[in-house]
C-alpha atoms as a PDB file:
ATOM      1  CA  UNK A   1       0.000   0.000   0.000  1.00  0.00           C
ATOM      2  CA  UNK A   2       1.242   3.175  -0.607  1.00  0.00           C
ATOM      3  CA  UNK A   3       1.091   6.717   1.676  1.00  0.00           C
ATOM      4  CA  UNK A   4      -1.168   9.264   1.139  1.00  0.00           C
ATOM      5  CA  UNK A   5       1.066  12.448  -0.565  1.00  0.00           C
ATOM      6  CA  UNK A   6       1.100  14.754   1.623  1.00  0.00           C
ATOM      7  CA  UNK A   7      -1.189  17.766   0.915  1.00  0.00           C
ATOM      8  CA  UNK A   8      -4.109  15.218   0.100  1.00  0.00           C
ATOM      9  CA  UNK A   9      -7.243  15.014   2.048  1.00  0.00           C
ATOM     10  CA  UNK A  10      -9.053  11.732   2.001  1.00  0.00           C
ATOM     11  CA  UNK A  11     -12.603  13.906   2.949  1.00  0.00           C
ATOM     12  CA  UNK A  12     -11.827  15.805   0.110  1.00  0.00           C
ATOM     13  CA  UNK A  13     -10.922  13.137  -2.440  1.00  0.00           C
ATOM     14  CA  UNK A  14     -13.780  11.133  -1.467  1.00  0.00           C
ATOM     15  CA  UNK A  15     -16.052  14.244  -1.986  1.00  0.00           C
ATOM     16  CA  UNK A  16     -19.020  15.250  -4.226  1.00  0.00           C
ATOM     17  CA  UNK A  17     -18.593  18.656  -6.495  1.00  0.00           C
ATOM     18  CA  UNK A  18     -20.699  20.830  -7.770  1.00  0.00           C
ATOM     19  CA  UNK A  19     -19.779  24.390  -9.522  1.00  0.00           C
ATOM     20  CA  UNK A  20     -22.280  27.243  -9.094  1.00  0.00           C
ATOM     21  CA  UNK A  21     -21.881  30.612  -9.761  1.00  0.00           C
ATOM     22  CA  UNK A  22     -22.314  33.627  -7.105  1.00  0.00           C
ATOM     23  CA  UNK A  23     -24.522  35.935  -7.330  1.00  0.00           C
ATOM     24  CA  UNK A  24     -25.030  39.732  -7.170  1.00  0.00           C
ATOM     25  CA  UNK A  25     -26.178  39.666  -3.000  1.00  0.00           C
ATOM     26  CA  UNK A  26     -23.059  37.104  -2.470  1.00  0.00           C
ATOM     27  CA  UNK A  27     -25.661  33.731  -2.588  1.00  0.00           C
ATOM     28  CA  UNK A  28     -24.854  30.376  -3.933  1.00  0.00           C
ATOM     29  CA  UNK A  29     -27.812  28.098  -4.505  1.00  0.00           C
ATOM     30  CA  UNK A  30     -27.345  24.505  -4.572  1.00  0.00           C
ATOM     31  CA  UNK A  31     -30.302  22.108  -4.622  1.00  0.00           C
ATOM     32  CA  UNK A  32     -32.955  24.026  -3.413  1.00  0.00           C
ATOM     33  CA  UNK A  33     -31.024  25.478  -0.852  1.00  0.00           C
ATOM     34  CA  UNK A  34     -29.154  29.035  -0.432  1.00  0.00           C
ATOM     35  CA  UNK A  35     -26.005  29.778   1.129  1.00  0.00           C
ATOM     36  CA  UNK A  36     -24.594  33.198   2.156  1.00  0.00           C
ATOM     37  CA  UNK A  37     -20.984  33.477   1.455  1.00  0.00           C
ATOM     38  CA  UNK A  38     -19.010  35.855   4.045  1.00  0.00           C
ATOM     39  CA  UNK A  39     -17.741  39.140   3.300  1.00  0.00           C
ATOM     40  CA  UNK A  40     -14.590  38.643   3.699  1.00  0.00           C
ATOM     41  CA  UNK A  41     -13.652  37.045   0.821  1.00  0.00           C
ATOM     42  CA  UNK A  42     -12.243  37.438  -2.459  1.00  0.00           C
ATOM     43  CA  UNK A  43     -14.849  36.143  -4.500  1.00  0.00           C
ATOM     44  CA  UNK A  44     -16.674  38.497  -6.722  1.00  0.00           C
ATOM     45  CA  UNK A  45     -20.148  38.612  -8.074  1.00  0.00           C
ATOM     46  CA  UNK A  46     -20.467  36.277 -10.761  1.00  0.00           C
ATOM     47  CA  UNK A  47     -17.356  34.202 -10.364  1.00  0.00           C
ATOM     48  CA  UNK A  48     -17.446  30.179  -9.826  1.00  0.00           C
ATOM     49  CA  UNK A  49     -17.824  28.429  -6.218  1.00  0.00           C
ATOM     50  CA  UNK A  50     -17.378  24.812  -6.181  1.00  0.00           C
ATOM     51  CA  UNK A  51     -19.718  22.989  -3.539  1.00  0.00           C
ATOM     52  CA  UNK A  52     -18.606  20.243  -2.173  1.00  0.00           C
ATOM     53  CA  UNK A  53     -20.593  17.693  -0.189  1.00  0.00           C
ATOM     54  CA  UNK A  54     -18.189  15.326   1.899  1.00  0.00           C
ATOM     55  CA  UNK A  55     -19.131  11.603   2.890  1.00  0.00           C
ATOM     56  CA  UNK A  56     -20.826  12.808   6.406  1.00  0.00           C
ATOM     57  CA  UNK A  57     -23.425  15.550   4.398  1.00  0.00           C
ATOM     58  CA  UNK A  58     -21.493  18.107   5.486  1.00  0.00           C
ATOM     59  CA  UNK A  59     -20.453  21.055   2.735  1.00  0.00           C
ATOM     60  CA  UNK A  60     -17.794  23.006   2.126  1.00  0.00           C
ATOM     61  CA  UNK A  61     -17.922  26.382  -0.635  1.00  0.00           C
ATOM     62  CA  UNK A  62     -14.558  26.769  -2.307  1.00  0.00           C
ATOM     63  CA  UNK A  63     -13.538  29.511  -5.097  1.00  0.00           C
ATOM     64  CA  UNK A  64      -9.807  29.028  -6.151  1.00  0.00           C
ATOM     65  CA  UNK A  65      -9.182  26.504  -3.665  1.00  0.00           C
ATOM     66  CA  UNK A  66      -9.497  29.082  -1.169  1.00  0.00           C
ATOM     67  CA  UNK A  67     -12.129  27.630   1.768  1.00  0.00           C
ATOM     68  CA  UNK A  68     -15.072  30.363   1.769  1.00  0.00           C
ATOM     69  CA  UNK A  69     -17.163  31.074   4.969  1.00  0.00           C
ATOM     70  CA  UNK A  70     -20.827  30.340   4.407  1.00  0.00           C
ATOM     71  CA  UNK A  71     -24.171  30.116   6.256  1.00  0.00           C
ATOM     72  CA  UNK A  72     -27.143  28.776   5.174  1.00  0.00           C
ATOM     73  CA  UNK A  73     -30.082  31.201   4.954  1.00  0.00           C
ATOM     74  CA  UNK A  74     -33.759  30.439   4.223  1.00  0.00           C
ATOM     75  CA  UNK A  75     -34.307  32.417   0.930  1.00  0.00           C
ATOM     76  CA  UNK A  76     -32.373  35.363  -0.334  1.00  0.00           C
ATOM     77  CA  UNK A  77     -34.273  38.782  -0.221  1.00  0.00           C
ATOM     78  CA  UNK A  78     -34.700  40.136  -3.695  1.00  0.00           C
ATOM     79  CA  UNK A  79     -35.069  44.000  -4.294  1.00  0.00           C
ATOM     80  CA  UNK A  80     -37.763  43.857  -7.136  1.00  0.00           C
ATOM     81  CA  UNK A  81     -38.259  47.118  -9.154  1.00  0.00           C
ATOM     82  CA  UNK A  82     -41.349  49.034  -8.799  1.00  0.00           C
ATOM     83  CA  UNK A  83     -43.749  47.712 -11.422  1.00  0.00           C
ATOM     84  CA  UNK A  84     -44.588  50.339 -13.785  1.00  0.00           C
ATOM     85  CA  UNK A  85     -47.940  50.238 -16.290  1.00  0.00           C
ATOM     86  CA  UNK A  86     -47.014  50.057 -19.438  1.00  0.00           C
ATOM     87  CA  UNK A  87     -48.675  52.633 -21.881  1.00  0.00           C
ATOM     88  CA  UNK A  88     -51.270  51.322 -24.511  1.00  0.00           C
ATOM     89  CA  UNK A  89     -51.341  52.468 -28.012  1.00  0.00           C
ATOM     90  CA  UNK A  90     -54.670  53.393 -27.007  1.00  0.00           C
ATOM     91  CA  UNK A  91     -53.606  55.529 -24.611  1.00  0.00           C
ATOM     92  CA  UNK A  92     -51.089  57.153 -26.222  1.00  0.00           C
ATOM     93  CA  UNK A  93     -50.935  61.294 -26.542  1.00  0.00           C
ATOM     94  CA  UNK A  94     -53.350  61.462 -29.273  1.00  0.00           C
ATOM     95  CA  UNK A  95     -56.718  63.784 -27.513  1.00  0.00           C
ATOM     96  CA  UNK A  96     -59.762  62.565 -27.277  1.00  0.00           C
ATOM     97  CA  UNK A  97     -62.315  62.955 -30.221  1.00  0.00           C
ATOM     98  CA  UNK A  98     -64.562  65.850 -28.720  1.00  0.00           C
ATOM     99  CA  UNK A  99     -61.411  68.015 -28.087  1.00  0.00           C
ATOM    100  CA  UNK A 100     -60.094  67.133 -31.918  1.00  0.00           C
ATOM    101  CA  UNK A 101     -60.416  70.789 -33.932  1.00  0.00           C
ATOM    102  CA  UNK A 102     -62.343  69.223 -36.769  1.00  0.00           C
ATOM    103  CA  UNK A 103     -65.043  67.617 -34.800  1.00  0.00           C
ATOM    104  CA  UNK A 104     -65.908  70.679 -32.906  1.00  0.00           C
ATOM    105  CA  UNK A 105     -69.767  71.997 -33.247  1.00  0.00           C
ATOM    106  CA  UNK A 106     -68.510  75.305 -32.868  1.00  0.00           C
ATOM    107  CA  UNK A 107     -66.420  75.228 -35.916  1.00  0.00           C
ATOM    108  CA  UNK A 108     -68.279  75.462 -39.877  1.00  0.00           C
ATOM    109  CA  UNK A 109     -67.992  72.241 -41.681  1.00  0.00           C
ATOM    110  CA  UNK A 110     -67.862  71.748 -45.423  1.00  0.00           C
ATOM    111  CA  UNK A 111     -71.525  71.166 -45.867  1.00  0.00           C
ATOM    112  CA  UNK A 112     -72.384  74.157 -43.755  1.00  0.00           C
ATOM    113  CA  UNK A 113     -69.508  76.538 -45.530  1.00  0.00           C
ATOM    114  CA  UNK A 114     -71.384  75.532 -49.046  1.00  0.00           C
ATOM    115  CA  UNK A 115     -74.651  76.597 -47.903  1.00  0.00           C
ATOM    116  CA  UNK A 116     -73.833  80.150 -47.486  1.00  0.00           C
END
């Protein structure tokens, strides 16, 4: 049999990975669940974290190697723009009929202009 080379962990060999990518409020998600990575690290928004599950169900969050502190949270809170209504062609800026010059009763139409 031979050693183990030094620098290798047997949890980690014998370990599950999965890459995810961070996201802009520092969460990873990973099968239905969310984890908040600490602010302390040098992981940026957007960049890879590999999960890895060892044989016990524990997991560890790496990104370059470099062991990231993480806790689990229930569900990330979103910001979510303000919904705004969206303009019909309908209601664009043309005016209404019974403002429209042409189709005012004070004005002379054709009919009555001929008549005079």
């Amino acid at each position: 049999m031979n050693p183990l080379p030094k620098g290798e962990d047997l949890e980690e060999v014998f370990s599950l990975e999965w890459e995810r990518k961070e996201s802009n409020d520092r969460v990873v998600q990973w099968q239905g669940r969310w984890f908040q990575i600490g602010t302390g690290t040098a992981v940026q928004p957007g960049q890879t974290v590999i999960v890895q599950q060892r044989q016990d169900g524990s997991l560890v969050l790496f990104h370059k190697r470099q062991r990231l502190g993480h806790r689990e949270i229930e569900r990330p809170v979103r910001q979510t723009p303000p919904v705004v209504p969206i303009r019909s062609r309908r209601q664009s800026k043309t005016k209404p009929a019974e403002s429209h010059p042409r189709k005012s009763p004070l004005l002379p139409t054709r009919a009555a202009r001929s008549l005079r």
